[in-house]
C-alpha atoms as a PDB file:
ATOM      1  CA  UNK A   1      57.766-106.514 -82.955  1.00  0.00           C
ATOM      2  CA  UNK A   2      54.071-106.588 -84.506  1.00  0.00           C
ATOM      3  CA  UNK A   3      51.782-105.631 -81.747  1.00  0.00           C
ATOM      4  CA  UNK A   4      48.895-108.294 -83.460  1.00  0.00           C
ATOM      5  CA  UNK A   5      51.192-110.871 -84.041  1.00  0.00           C
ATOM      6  CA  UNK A   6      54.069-110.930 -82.045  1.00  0.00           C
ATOM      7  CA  UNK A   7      57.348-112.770 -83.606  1.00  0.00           C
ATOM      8  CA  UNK A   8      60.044-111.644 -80.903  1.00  0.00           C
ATOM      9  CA  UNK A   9      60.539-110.029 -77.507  1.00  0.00           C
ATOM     10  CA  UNK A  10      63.183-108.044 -76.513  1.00  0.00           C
ATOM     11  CA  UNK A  11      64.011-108.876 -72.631  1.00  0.00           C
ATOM     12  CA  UNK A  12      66.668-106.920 -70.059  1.00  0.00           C
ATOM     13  CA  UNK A  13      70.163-109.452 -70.270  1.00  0.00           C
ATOM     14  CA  UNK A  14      69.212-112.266 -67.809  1.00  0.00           C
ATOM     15  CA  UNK A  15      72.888-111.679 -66.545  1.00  0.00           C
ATOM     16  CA  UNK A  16      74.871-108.456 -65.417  1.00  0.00           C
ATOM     17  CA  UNK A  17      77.931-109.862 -67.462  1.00  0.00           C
ATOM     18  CA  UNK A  18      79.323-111.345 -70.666  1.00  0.00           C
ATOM     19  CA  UNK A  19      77.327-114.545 -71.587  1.00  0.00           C
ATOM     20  CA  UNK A  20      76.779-116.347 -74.540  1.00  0.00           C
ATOM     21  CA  UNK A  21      73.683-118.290 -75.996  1.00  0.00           C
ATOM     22  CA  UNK A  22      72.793-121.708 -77.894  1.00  0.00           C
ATOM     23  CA  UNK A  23      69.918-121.350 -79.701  1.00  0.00           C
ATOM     24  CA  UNK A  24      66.983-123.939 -80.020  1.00  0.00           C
ATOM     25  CA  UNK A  25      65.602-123.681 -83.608  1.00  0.00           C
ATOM     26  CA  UNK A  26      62.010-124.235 -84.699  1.00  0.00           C
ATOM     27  CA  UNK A  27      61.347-127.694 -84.609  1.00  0.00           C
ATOM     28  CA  UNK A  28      64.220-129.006 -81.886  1.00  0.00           C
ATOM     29  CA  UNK A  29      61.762-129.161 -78.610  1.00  0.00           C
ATOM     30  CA  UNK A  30      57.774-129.772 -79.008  1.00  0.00           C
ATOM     31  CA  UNK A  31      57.425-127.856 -75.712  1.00  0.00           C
ATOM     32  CA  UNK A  32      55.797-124.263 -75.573  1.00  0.00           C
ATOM     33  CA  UNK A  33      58.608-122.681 -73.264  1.00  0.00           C
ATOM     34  CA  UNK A  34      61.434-125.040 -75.233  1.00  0.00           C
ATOM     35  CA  UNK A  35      60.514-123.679 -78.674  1.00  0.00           C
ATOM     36  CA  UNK A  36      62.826-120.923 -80.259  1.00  0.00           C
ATOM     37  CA  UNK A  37      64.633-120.650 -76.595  1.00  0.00           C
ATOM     38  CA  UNK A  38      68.151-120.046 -75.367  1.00  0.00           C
ATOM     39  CA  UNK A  39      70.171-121.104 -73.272  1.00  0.00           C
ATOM     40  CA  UNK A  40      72.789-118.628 -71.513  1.00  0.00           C
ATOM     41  CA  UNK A  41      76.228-119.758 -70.194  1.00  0.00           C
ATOM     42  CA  UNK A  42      78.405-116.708 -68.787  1.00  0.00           C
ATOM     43  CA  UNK A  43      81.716-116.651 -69.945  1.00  0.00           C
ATOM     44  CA  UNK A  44      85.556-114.547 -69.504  1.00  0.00           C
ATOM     45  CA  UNK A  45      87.915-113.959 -71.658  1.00  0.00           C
ATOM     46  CA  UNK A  46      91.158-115.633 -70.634  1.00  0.00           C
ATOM     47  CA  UNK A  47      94.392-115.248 -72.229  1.00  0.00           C
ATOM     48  CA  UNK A  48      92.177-114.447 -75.791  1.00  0.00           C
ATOM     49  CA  UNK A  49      90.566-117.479 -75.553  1.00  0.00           C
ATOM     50  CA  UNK A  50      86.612-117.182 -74.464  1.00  0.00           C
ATOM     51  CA  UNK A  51      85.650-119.813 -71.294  1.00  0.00           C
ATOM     52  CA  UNK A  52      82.723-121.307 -69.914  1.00  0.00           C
ATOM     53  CA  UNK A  53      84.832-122.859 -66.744  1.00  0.00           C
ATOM     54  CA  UNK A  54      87.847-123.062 -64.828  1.00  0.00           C
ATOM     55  CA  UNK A  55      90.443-126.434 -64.851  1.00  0.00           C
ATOM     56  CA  UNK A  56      88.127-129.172 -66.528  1.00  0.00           C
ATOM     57  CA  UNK A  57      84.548-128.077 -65.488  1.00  0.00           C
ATOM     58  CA  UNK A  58      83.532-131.086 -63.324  1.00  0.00           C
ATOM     59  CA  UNK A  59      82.659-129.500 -60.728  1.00  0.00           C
ATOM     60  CA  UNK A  60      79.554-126.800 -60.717  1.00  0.00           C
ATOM     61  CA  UNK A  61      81.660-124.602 -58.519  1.00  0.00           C
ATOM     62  CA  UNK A  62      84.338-124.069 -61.612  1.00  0.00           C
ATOM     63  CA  UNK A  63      81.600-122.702 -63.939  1.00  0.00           C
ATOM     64  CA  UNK A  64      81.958-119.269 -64.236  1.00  0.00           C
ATOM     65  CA  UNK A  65      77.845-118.730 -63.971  1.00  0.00           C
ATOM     66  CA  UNK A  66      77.835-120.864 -60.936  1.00  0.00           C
ATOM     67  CA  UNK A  67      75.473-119.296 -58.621  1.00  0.00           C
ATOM     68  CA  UNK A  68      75.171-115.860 -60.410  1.00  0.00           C
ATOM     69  CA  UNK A  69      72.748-113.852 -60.145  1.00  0.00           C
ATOM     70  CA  UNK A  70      70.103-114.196 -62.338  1.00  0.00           C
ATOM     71  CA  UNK A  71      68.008-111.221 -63.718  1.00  0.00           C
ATOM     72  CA  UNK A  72      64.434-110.433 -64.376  1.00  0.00           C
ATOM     73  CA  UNK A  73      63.260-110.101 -68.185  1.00  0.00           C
ATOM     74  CA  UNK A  74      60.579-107.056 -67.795  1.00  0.00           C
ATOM     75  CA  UNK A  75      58.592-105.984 -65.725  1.00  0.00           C
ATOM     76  CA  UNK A  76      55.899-108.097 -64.521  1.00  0.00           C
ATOM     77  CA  UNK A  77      54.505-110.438 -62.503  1.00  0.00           C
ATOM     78  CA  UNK A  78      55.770-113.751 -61.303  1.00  0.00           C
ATOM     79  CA  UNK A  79      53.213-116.407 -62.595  1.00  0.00           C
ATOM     80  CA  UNK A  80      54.449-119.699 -61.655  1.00  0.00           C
ATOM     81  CA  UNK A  81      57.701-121.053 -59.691  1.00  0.00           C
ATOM     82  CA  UNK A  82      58.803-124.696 -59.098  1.00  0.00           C
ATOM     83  CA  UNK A  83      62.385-125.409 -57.385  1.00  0.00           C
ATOM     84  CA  UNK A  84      63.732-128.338 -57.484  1.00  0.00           C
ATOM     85  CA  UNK A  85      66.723-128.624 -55.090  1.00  0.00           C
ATOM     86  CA  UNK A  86      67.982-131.390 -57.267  1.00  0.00           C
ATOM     87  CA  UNK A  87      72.194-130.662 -58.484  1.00  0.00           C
ATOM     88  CA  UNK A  88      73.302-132.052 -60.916  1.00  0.00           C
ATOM     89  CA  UNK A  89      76.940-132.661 -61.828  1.00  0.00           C
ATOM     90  CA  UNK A  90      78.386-131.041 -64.816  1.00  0.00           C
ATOM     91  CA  UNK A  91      77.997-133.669 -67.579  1.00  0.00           C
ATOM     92  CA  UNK A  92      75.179-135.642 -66.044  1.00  0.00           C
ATOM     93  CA  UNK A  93      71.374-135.172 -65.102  1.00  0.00           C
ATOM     94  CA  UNK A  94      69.004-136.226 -62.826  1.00  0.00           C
ATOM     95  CA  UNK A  95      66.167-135.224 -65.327  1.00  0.00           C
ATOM     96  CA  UNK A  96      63.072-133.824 -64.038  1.00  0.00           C
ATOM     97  CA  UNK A  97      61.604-130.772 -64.335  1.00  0.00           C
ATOM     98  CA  UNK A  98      63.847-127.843 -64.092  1.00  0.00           C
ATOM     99  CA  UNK A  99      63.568-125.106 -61.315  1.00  0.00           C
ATOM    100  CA  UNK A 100      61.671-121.913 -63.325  1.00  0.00           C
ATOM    101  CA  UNK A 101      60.075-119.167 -62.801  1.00  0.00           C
ATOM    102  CA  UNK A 102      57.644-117.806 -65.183  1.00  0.00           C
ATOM    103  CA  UNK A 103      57.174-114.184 -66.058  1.00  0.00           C
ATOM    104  CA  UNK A 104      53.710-112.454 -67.251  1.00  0.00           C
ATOM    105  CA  UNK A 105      53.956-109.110 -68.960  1.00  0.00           C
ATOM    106  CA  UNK A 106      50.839-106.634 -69.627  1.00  0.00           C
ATOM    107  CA  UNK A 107      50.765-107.646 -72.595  1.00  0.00           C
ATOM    108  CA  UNK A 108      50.441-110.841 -72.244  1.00  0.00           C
ATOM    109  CA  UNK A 109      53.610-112.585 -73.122  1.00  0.00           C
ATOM    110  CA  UNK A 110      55.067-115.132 -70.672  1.00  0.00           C
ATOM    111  CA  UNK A 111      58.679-115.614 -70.524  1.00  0.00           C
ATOM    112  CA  UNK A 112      59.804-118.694 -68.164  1.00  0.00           C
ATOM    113  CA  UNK A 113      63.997-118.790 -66.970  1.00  0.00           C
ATOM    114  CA  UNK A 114      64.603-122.625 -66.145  1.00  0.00           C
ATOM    115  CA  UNK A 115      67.519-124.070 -64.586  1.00  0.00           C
ATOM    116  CA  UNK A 116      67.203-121.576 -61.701  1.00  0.00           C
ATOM    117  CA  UNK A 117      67.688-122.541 -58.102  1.00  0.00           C
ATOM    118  CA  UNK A 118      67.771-120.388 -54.388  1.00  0.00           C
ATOM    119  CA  UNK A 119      64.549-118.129 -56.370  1.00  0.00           C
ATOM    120  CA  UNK A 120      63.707-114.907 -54.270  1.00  0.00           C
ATOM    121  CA  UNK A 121      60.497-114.192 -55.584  1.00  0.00           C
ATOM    122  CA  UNK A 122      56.885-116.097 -55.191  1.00  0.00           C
ATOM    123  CA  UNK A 123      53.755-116.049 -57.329  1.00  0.00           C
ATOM    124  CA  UNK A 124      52.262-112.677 -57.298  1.00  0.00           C
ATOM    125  CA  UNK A 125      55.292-110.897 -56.927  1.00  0.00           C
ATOM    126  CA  UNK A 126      55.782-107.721 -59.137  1.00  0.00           C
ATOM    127  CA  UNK A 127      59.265-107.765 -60.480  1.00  0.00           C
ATOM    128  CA  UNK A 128      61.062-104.636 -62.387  1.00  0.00           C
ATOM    129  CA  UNK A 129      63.847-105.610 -65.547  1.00  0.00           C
ATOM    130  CA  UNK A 130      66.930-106.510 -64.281  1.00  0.00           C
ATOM    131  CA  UNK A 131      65.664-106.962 -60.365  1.00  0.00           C
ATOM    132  CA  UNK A 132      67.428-110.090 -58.980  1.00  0.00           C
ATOM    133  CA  UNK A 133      64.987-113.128 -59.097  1.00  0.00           C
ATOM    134  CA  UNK A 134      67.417-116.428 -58.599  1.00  0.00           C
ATOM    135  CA  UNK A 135      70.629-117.719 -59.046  1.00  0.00           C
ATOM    136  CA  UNK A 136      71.885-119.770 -61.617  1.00  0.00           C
ATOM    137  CA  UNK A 137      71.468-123.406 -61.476  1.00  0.00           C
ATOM    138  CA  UNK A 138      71.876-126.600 -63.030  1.00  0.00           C
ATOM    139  CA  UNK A 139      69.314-129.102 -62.162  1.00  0.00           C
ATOM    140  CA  UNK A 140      66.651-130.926 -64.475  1.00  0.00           C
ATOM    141  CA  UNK A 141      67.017-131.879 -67.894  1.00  0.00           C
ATOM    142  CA  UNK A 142      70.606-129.819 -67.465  1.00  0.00           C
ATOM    143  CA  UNK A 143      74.358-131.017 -67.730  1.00  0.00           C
ATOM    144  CA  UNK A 144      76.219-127.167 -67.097  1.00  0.00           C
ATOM    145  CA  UNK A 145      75.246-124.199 -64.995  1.00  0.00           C
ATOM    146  CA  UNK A 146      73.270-122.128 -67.604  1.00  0.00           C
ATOM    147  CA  UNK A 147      69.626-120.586 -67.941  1.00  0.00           C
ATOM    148  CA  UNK A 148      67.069-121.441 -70.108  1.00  0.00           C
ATOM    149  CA  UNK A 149      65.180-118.607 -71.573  1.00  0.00           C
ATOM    150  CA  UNK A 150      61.731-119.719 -73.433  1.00  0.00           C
ATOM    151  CA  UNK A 151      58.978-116.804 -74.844  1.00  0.00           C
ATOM    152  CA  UNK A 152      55.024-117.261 -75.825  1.00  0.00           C
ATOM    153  CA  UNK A 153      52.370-114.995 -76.481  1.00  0.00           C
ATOM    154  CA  UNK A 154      49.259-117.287 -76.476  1.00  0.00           C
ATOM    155  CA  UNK A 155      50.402-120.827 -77.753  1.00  0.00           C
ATOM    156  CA  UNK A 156      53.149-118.924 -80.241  1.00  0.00           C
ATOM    157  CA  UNK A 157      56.860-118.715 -79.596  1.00  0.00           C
ATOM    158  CA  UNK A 158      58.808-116.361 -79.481  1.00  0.00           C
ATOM    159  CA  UNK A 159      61.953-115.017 -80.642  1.00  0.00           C
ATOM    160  CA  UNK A 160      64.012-114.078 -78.224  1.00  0.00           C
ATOM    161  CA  UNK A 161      66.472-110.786 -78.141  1.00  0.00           C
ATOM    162  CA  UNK A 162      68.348-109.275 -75.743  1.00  0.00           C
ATOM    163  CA  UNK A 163      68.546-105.305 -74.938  1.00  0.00           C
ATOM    164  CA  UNK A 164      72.035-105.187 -75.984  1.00  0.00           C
ATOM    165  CA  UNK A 165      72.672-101.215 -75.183  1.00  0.00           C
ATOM    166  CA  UNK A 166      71.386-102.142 -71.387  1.00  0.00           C
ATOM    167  CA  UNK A 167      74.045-105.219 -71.315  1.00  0.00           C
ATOM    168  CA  UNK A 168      76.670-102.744 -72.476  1.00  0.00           C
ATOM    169  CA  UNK A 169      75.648-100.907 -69.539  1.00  0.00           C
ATOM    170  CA  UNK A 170      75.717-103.812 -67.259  1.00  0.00           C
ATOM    171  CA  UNK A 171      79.089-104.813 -68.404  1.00  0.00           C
ATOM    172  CA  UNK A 172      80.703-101.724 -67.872  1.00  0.00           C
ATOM    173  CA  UNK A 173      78.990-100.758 -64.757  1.00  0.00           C
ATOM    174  CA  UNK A 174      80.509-104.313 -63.419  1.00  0.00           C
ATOM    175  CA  UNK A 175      84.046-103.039 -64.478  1.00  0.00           C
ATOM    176  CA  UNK A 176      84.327 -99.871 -63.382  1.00  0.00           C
ATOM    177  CA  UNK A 177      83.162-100.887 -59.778  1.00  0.00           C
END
């Protein structure tokens, strides 16, 4: 990363086990913490084949990220939250904003996790990489259980990468014990 003009941020794993990511590209959302974001859907491997859900994923409960625990970014401080107690059904949404929470580093750069719900930190809070902030959701503009990871430095998006030595960790920490 430049340190004048930042392009990407590299961020803890939001979760402490295999998940993967749909990308939005430049141009797909008009908002700040939509632009170049991803969204993160935890997944198994089951019988070689790689899963989102159990049986037919109609119900929230069958999701694999259901209620996971969701991780913090960096460290910083906790900017903004908003929970909205709203659940959708898998397939369907109520629309609305999302529940977040928004991130400030040092530096500057914001990172905001939407989708969230049952949050554990409040504005003002200092928060370490990986401490557990939320669980996942699926409420808002949102039709699976999944988080939404959007990036900024000033009105600039941001690329978003994930530490992937630290989710190497993570993952074998989680199946070893």
């Amino acid at each position: 990363m430049e340190h004048d003009n930042y392009k990407e941020v590299i961020i803890h794993p939001v979760f402490n086990q295999r998940f993967i990511t749909l990308e939005h590209y430049d141009g797909e959302y008009q908002y700040l913490g939509d632009m170049l974001g991803r969204d993160c859907i935890i997944v198994r491997f089951i019988d070689g084949w790689l899963r989102m859900y159990a049986n037919e994923g109609k119900e929230n409960e069958e999701w694999y990220g259901w209620r996971a625990d969701v991780l913090a970014p960096c460290d910083s401080v906790v900017e903004d939250v908003f929970e909205n107690a709203i659940i959708n059904v898998p397939g369907t949404y109520h629309g609305g904003k999302a529940g977040r929470i928004v991130f400030k580093r040092s530096d500057g750069i914001r990172i905001c996790y939407a989708h969230v719900q049952e949050v554990n930190v409040k504005v003002g809070d200092i928060v370490k990489a990986g401490d557990i902030v939320a669980k996942v959701g699926n409420n808002g503009y949102s039709r699976m259980p999944h988080i939404h990871i959007g990036a900024w430095y000033e009105n600039e998006p941001l690329q978003i990468r994930f530490d992937l030595k630290v989710l190497g960790s993570l993952i074998k920490k989680s199946n070893t014990g």
